[in-house]
Protein backbone atom coordinates (compact mmCIF):
# COMPACT_ATOMS: atom_id res chain seq x y z
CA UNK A 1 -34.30 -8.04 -12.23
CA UNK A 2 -31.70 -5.76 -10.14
CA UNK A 3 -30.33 -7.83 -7.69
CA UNK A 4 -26.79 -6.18 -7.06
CA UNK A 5 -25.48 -5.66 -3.35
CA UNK A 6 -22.57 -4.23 -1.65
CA UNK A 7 -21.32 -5.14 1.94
CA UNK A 8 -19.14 -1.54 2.16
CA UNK A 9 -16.28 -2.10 5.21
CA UNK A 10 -14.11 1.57 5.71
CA UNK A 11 -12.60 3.00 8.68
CA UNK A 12 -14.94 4.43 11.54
CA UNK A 13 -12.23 7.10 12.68
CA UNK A 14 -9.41 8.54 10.53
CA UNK A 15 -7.39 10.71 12.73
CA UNK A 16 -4.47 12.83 10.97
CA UNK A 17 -2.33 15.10 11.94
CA UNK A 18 0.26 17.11 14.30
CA UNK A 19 1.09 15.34 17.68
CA UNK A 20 -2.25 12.82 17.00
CA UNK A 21 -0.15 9.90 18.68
CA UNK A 22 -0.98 11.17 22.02
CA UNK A 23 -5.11 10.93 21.54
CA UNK A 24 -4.63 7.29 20.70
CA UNK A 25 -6.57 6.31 24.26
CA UNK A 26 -8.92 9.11 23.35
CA UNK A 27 -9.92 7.88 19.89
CA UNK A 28 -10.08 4.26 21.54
CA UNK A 29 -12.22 5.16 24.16
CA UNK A 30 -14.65 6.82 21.12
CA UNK A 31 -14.66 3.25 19.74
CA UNK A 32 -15.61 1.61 22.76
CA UNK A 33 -12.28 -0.46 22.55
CA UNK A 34 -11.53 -1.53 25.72
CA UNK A 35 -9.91 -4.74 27.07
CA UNK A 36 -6.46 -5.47 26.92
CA UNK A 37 -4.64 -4.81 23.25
CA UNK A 38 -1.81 -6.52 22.12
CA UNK A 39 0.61 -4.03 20.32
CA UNK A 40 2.21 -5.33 17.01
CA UNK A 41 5.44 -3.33 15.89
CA UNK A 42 9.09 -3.72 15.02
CA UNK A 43 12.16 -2.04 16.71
CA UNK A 44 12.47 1.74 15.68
CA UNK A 45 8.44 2.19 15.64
CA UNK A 46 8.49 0.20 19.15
CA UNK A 47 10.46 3.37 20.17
CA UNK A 48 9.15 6.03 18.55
CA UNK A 49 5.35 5.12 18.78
CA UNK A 50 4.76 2.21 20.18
CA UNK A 51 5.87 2.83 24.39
CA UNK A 52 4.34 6.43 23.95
CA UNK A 53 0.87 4.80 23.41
CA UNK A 54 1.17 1.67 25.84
CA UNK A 55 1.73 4.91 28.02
CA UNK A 56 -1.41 6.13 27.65
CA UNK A 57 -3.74 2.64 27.99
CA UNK A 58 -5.39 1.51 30.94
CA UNK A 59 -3.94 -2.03 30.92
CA UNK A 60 0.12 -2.36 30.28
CA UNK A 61 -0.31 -3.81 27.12
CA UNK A 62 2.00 -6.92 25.68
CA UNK A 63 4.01 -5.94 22.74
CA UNK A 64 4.74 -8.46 20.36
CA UNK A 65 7.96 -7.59 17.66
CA UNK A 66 8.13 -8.80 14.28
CA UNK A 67 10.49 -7.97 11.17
CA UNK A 68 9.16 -9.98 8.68
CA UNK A 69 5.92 -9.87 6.61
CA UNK A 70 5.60 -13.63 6.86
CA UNK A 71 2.64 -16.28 7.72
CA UNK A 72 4.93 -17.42 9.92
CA UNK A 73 4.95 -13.94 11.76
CA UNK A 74 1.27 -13.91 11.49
CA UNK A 75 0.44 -17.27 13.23
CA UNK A 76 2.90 -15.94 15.71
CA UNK A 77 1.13 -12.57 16.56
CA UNK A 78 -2.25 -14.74 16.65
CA UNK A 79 -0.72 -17.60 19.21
CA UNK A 80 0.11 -14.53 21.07
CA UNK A 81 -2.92 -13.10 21.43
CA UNK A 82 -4.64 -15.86 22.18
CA UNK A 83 -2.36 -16.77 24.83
CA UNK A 84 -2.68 -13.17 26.53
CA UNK A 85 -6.40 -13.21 26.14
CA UNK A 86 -6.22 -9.80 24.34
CA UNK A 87 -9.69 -7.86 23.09
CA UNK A 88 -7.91 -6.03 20.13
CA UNK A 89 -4.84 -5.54 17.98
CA UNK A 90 -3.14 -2.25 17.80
CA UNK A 91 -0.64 -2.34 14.22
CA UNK A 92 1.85 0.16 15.16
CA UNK A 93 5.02 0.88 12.23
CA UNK A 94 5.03 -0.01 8.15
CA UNK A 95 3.67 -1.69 5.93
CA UNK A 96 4.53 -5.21 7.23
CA UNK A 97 3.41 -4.54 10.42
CA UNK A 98 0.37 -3.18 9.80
CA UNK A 99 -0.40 -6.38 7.19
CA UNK A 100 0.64 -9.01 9.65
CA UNK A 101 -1.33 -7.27 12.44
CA UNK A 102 -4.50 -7.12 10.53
CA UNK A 103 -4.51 -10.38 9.10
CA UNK A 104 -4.04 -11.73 12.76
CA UNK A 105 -6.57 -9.73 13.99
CA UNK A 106 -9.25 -10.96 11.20
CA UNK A 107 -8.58 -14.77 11.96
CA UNK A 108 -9.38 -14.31 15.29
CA UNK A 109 -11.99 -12.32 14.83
CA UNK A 110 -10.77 -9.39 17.01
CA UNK A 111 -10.80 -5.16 16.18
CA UNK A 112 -7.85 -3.65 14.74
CA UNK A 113 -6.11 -0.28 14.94
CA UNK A 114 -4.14 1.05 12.22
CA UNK A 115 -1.20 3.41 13.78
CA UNK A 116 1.09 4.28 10.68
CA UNK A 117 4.48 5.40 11.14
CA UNK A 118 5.62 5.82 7.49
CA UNK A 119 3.51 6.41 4.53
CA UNK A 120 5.24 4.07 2.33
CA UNK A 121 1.75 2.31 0.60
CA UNK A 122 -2.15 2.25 0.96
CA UNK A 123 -1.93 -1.03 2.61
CA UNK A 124 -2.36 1.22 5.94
CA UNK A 125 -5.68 1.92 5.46
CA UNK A 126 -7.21 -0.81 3.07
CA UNK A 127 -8.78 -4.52 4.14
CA UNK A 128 -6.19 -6.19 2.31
CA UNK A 129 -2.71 -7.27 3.33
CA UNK A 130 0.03 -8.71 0.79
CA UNK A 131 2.36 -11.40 2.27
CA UNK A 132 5.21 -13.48 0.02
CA UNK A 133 5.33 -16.98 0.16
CA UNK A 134 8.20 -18.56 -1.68
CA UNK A 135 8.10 -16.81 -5.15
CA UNK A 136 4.58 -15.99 -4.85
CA UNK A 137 3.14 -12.79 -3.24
CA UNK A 138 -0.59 -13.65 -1.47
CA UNK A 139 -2.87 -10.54 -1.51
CA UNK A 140 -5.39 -11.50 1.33
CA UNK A 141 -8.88 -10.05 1.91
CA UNK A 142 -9.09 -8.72 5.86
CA UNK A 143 -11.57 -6.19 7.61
CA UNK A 144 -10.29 -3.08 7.52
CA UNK A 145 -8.72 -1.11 10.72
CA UNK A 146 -11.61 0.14 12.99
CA UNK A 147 -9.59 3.49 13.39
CA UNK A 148 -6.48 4.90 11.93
CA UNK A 149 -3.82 7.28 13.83
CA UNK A 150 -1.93 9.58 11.55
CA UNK A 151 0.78 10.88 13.27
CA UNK A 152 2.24 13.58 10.65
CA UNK A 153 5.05 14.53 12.99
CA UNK A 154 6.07 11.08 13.35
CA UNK A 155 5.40 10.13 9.52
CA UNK A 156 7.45 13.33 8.35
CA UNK A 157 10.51 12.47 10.63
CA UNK A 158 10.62 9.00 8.86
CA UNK A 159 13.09 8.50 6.35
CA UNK A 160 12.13 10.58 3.33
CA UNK A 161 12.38 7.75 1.10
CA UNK A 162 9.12 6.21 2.32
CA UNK A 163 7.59 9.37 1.58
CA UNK A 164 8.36 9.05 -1.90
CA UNK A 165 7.53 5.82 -1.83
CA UNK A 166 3.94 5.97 -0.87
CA UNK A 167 3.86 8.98 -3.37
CA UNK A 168 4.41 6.77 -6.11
CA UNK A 169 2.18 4.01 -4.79
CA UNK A 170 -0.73 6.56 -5.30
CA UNK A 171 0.70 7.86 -8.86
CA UNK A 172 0.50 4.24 -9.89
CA UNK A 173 -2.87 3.79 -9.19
CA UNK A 174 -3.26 6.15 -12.60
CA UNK A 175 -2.21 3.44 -14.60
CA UNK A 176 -4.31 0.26 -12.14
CA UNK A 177 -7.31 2.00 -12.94
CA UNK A 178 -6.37 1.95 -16.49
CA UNK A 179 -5.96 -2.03 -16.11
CA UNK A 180 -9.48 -2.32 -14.51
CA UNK A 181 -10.87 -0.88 -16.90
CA UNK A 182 -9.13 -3.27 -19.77
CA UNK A 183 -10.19 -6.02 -17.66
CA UNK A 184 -14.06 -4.93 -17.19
CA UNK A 185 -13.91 -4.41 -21.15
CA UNK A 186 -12.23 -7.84 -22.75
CA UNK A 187 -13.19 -9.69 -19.77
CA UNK A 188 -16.26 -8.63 -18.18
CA UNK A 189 -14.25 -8.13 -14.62
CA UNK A 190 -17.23 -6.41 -12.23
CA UNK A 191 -16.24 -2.58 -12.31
CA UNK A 192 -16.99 0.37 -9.88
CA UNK A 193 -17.53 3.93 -11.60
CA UNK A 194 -17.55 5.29 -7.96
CA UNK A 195 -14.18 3.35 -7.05
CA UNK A 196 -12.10 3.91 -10.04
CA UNK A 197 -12.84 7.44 -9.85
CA UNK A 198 -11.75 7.88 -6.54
CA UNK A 199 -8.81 6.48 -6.88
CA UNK A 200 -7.97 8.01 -10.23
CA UNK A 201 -8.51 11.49 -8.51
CA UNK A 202 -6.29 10.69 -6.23
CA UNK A 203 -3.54 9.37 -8.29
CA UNK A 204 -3.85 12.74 -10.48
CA UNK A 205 -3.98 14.78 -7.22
CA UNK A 206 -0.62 13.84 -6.62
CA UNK A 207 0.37 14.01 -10.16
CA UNK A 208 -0.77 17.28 -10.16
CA UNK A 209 0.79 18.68 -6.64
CA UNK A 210 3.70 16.61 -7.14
CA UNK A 211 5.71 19.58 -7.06
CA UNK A 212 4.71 20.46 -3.38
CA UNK A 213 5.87 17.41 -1.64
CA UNK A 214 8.77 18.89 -0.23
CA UNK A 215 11.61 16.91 1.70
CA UNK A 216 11.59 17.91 5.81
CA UNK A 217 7.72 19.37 5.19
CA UNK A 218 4.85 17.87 7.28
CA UNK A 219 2.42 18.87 5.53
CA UNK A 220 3.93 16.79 3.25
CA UNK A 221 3.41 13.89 5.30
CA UNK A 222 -0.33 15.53 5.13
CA UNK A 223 -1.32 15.33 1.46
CA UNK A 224 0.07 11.74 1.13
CA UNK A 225 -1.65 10.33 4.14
CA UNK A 226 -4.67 12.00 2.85
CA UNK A 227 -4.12 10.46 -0.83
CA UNK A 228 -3.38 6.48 1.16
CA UNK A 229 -6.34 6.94 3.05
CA UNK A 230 -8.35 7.73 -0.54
CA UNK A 231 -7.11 4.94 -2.07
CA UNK A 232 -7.35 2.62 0.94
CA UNK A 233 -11.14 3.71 0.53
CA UNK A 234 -11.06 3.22 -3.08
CA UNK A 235 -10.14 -0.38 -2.44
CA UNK A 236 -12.91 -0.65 0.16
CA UNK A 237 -15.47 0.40 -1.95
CA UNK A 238 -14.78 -2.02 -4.40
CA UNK A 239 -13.72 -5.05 -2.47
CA UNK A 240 -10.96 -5.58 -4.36
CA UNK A 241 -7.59 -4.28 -4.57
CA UNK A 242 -8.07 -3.70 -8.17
CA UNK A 243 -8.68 0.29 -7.96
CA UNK A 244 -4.94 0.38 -6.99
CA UNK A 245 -3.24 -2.51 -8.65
CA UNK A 246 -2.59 -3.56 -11.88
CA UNK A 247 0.50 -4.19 -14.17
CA UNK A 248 2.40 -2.07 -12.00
CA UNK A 249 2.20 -4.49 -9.17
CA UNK A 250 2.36 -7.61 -10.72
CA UNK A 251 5.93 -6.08 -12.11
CA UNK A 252 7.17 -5.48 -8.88
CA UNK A 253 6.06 -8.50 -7.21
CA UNK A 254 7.88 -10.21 -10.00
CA UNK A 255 10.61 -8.07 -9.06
CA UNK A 256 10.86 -8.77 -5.30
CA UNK A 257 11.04 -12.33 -6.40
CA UNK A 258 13.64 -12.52 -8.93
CA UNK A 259 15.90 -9.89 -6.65
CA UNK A 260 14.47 -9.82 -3.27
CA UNK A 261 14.78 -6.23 -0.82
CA UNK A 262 16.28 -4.71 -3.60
CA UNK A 263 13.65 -1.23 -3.31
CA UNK A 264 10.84 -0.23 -2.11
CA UNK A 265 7.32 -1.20 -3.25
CA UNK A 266 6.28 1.80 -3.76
CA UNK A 267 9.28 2.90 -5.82
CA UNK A 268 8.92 -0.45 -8.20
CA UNK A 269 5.89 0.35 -8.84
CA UNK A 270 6.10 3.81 -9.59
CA UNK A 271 8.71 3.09 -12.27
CA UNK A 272 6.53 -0.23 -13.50
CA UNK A 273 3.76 2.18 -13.94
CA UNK A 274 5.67 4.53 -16.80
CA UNK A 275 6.29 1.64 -18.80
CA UNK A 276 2.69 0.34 -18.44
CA UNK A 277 1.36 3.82 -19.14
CA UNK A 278 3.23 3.72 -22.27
CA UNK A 279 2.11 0.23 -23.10
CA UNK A 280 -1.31 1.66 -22.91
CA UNK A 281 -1.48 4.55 -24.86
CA UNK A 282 2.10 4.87 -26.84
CA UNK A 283 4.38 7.44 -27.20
CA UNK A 284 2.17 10.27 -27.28
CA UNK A 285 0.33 9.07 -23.90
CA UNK A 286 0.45 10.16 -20.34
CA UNK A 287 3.61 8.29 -18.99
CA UNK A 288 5.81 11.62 -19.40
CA UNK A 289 3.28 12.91 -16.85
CA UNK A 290 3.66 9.96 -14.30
CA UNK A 291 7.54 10.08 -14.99
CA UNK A 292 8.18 14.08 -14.10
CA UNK A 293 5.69 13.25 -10.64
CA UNK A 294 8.03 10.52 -9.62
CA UNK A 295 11.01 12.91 -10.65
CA UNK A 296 9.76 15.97 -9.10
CA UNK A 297 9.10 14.19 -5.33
CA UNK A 298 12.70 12.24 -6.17
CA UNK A 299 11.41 8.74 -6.60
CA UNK A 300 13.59 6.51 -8.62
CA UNK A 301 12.22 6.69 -12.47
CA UNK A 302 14.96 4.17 -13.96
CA UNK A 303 15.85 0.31 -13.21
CA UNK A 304 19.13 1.66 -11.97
CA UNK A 305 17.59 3.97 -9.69
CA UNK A 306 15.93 1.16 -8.12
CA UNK A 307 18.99 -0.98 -8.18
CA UNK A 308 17.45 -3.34 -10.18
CA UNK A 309 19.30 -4.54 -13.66
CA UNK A 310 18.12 -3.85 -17.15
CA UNK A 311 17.32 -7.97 -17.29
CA UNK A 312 15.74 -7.74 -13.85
CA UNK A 313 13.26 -5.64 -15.34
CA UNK A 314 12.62 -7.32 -18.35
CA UNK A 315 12.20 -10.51 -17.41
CA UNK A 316 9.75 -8.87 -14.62
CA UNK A 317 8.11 -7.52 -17.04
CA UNK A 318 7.77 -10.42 -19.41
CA UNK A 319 6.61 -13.31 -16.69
CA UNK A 320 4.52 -10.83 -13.94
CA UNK A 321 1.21 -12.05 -15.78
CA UNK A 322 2.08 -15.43 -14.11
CA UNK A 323 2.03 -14.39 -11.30
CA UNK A 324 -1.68 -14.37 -10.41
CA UNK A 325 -5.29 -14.78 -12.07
CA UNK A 326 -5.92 -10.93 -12.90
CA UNK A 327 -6.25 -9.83 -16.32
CA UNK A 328 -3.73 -6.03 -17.21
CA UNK A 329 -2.40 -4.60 -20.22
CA UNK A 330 0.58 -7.42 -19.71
CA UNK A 331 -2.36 -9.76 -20.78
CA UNK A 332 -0.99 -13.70 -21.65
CA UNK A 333 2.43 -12.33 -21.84
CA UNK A 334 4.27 -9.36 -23.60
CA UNK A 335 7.27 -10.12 -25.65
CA UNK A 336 10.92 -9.18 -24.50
CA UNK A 337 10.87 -7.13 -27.53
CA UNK A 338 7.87 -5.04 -26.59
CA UNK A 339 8.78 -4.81 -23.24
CA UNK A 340 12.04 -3.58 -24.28
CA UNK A 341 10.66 -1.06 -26.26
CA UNK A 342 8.52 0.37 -23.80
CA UNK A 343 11.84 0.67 -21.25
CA UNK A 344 13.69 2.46 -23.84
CA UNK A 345 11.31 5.09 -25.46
CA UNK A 346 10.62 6.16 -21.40
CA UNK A 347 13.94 6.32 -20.43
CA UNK A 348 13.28 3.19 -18.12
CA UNK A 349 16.68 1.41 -19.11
C-alpha cells in the first residue's frame, strides 16, 4: 500500500531585485501582515536596511540588536517580543540574524520575514537555522520566512567576500547531493529525486557561470540570490537540510570548533567540498571543476586561504563524522592518511 505524504512549507513571496527594500510595506500588506513587527538586526544592517523599512510601517516598530548566533540571543529576541506584544518578526542582515530571528519567531508561533542583506549562505531562505553550542553546531528545523526581500543593490554593496561566500555555499551543494545519495544507498536514508535535482542544478549553474560573477556587478548579487533561494527550496522540499549539506559541512563545523571565526562558512565549505569531491570519485573526478568555480569568483581554494592550518584541516577532516548522526562519504571516520591524500592531490594543503 502507498501511504507516503509530504507537508511542503516554501516562501509565499520572493521579491528580488533593484531598490526592492522600499516595497517592504507593500509586499507586507500582500501578506496580510499587519500588527506591530519586531525588527531583528545587528549594527551596519540596522543602518543600511533596517531604519529605511521601520520608515515605511504603520506602527514604529521595536528593533531588537544582536551579534551573536546564540540560544542565548534567541530566548532574548523571543522575551522581547513577547514583552512588546508584537504580531511578526522581520530578520533584517546575515546569516545569524536571519537564524536567530526565525527560530524566535517559530517558538512563538509568530510569521517571519526574511530581509537579506548579504548573500553569504542558503540559510536566508530555508526552514532551518544552525546555531553552535559549545563544540557542537545545532541545525534546527523552523517554518520557513513567509516572504523574502532581496535587495540586490544593498546585497551587491556588501562586502564582496560574502558574495563569494554564498557562491561557494551553492557549489558545495554538488558534492551534499553526492552524500545523500551515499546515504539513501548504504543506509536506506529517505531520498527526494525532485530535491536533489534541484539543488544539483543549482550547484552546477554556478559551476557553470562561475565565470560571470563579477566583483562591483549587481547582477551578480542576482544570480546568487536566485541560486540561495533554489537551494533554500531544495531544502524545503525535502525537509531536511540534506540537499545542501554533507561532508562539506560537517568539515567546517568541525572547523569553526577547533579554530573559531577563523572564515566564512561558505568559504570552508567550498574548500571542504574539493577534497570530498575527490574522496568520491578520485583523481580523475569532478573536484578540478568545483576548484576553478571557487577560483574563478575568488573564493579561498586552500587551508591557507582560509587561514586555517594544514592540521586544522586534517584533524577537521578526520573527527567531522562525530559531529552529528548523518551518514557522508567521511562515513565512521577517514584516516589522517587518506585525508591527507585527498588535501594534497587537490592542492588543498
Amino acid at each position: 500500500m502507498f501511504d507516503k505524504r509530504a507537508w511542503i512549507r516554501l516562501p509565499r513571496n520572493v521579491v528580488i531585485g533593484h531598490g526592492v527594500i522600499e516595497e517592504t510595506a507593500t509586499a507586507l500588506s500582500d501578506l496580510h501582515l499587519d500588527g506591530v513587527p519586531l525588527i531583528v538586526t545587528s549594527s551596519t544592517p540596522k543602518t543600511i536596511a533596517a531604519e529605511r523599512i521601520a520608515k515605511q510601517l504603520e506602527y514604529d516598530p521595536p528593533i531588537e540588536l544582536i551579534d551573536e548566533a546564540k540560544f542565548a540571543s534567541v530566548e532574548r529576541v523571543i522575551d522581547r517580543a513577547e514583552t512588546e506584544s508584537v504580531d511578526f518578526l522581520l530578520g533584517v542582515g546575515g546569516g545569524t540574524v536571519i537564524d536567530v530571528a526565525k527560530m524566535a519567531a517559530d517558538d512563538i508561533g509568530v510569521g517571519f520575514v526574511s530581509i537579506p542583506t548579504t548573500a553569504s549562505h542558503d540559510g536566508i531562505v530555508s526552514g532551518r537555522g544552525s546555531i553552535p553550542q559549545g563544540d557542537t553546531r545545532h541545525s534546527v528545523a523552523a517554518d520557513p520566512p513567509l516572504v523574502v526581500i532581496a535587495d540586490t543593490t544593498i546585497i551587491a554593496s556588501a562586502p564582496w567576500r560574502f558574495i563569494t561566500a554564498g557562491c561557494a555555499d551553492i557549489i558545495s551543494n554538488h558534492t551534499a547531493v553526492r552524500d545523500w545519495q551515499l546515504a539513501h544507498r548504504l543506509k536506506n536514508v529517505e531520498y527526494s529525486e525532485y530535491a536533489g535535482a534541484l539543488s544539483r542544478m543549482t550547484a552546477e549553474m554556478l559551476v557553470g557561470n562561475a565565470d560571470s560573477i563579477k566583483k562591483g556587478l549587481e547582477e551578480s548579487a542576482w544570480i546568487v540570490m536566485k541560486a540561495l533561494v533554489s537551494s533554500g527550496v531544495a531544502m524545503s522540499i525535502a525537509d531536511s537540510s540534506r540537499p545542501a549539506s554533507g561532508a562539506e559541512h560537517l568539515i567546517s563545523h568541525q572547523l569553526d570548533r577547533i579554530a573559531p571565526e577563523t572564515a566564512l562558512h561558505g568559504h570552508q565549505v567550498g574548500v571542504a567540498s574539493i577534497t570530498t569531491e575527490y574522496l568520491h570519485s578520485g583523481q580523475d573526478g569532478e573536484w578540478r571543476a568545483v576548484r576553478d568555480a571557487l577560483a574563478s569568483i575568488g573564493a579561498p581554494t586552500t587551508a591557507e586561504a582560509l587561514g586555517h592550518t594544514t592540521e586544522d584541516l586534517l584533524e577537521a577532516m578526520t573527527t567531522a563524522h562525530e559531529i552529528r548522526d548523518r551518514y557522508t562519504i567521511l562515513g565512521n571516520g577517514v584516516s589522517e592518511a587518506a585525508a591527507r591524500e585527498a588535501a594534497i592531490a587537490t592542492g588543498v594543503i
